[in-house]
Protein backbone atom coordinates (compact mmCIF):
# COMPACT_ATOMS: atom_id res chain seq x y z
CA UNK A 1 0.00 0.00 0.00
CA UNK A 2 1.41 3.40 -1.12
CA UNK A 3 0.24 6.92 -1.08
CA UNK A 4 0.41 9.10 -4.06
CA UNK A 5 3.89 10.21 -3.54
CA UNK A 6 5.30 6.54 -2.81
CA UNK A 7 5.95 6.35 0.96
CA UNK A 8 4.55 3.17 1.93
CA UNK A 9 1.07 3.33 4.02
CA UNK A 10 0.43 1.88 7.28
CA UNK A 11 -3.00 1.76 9.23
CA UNK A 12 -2.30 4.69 11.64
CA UNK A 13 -0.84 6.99 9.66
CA UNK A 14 -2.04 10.27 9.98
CA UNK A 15 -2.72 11.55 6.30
CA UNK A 16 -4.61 14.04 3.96
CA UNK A 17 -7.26 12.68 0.96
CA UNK A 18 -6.84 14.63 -2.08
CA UNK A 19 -9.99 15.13 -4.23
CA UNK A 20 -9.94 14.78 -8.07
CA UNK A 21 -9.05 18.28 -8.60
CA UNK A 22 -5.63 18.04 -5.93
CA UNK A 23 -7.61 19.76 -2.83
CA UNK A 24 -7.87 18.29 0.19
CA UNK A 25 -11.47 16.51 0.76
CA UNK A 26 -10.20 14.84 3.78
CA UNK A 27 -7.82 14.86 6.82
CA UNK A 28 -7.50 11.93 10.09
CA UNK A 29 -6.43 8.80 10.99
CA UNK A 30 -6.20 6.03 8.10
CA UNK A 31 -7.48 2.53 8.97
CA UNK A 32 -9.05 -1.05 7.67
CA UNK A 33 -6.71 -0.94 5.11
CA UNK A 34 -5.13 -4.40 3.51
CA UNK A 35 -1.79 -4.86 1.57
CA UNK A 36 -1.47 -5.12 -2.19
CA UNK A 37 -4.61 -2.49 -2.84
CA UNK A 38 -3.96 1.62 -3.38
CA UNK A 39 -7.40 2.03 -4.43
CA UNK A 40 -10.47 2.40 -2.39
CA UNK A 41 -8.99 0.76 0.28
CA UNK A 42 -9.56 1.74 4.07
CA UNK A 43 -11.19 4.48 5.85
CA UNK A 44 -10.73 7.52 7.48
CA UNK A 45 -11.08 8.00 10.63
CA UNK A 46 -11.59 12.35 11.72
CA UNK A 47 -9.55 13.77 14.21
CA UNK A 48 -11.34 15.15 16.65
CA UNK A 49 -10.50 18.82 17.61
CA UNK A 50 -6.92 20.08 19.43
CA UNK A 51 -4.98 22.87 20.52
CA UNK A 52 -3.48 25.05 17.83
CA UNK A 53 0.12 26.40 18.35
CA UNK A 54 -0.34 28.73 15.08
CA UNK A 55 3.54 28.71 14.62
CA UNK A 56 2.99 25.07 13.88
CA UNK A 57 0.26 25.23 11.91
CA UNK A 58 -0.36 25.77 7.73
CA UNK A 59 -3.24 26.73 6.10
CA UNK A 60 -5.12 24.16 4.08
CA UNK A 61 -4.55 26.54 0.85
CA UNK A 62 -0.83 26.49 1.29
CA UNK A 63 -0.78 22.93 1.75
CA UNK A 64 -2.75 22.35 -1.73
CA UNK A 65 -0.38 25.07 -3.59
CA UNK A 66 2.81 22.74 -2.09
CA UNK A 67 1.32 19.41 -3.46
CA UNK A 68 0.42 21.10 -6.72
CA UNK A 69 3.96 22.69 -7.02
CA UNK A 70 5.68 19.39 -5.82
CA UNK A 71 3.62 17.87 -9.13
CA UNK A 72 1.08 15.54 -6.81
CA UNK A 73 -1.98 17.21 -7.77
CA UNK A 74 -2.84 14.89 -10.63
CA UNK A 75 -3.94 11.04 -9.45
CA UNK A 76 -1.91 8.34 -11.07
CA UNK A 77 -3.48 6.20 -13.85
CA UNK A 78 -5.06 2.98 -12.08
CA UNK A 79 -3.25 0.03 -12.92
């Protein structure tokens, strides 16, 4: 199981969803997922609300304009 960039997914991992048009759709905790599948595979679980240190924290926007510029807006071709 890999995520769009490569780096091998575990159930656990915290991790973003990207929607069809490279903006995020989604944000928590990913679980039920099995090996050998990178499609529809798992769920998401939401994480429930926290403290914000701001100095730690991005905007959603600036997030999206980093995956576009790092060329991961675009979903691979299935295989």
């Amino acid at each position: 199981m890999h995520y769009r960039n490569g780096r091998e997914a575990k159930n656990g991992d915290k991790i973003v969803q990207l929607g069809y048009d490279g903006k995020i759709s989604a944000f928590g905790v990913l679980h039920g997922a099995v090996a050998d599948n990178d499609y529809c595979n798992g769920g998401i679980a939401p994480i429930i609300t926290t403290g914000a240190c701001l100095v730690d924290c991005l905007h959603v926007e600036d997030v999206e304009a980093f995956i576009a510029e790092k060329g991961l807006k675009e979903r691979p071709a299935g295989k």
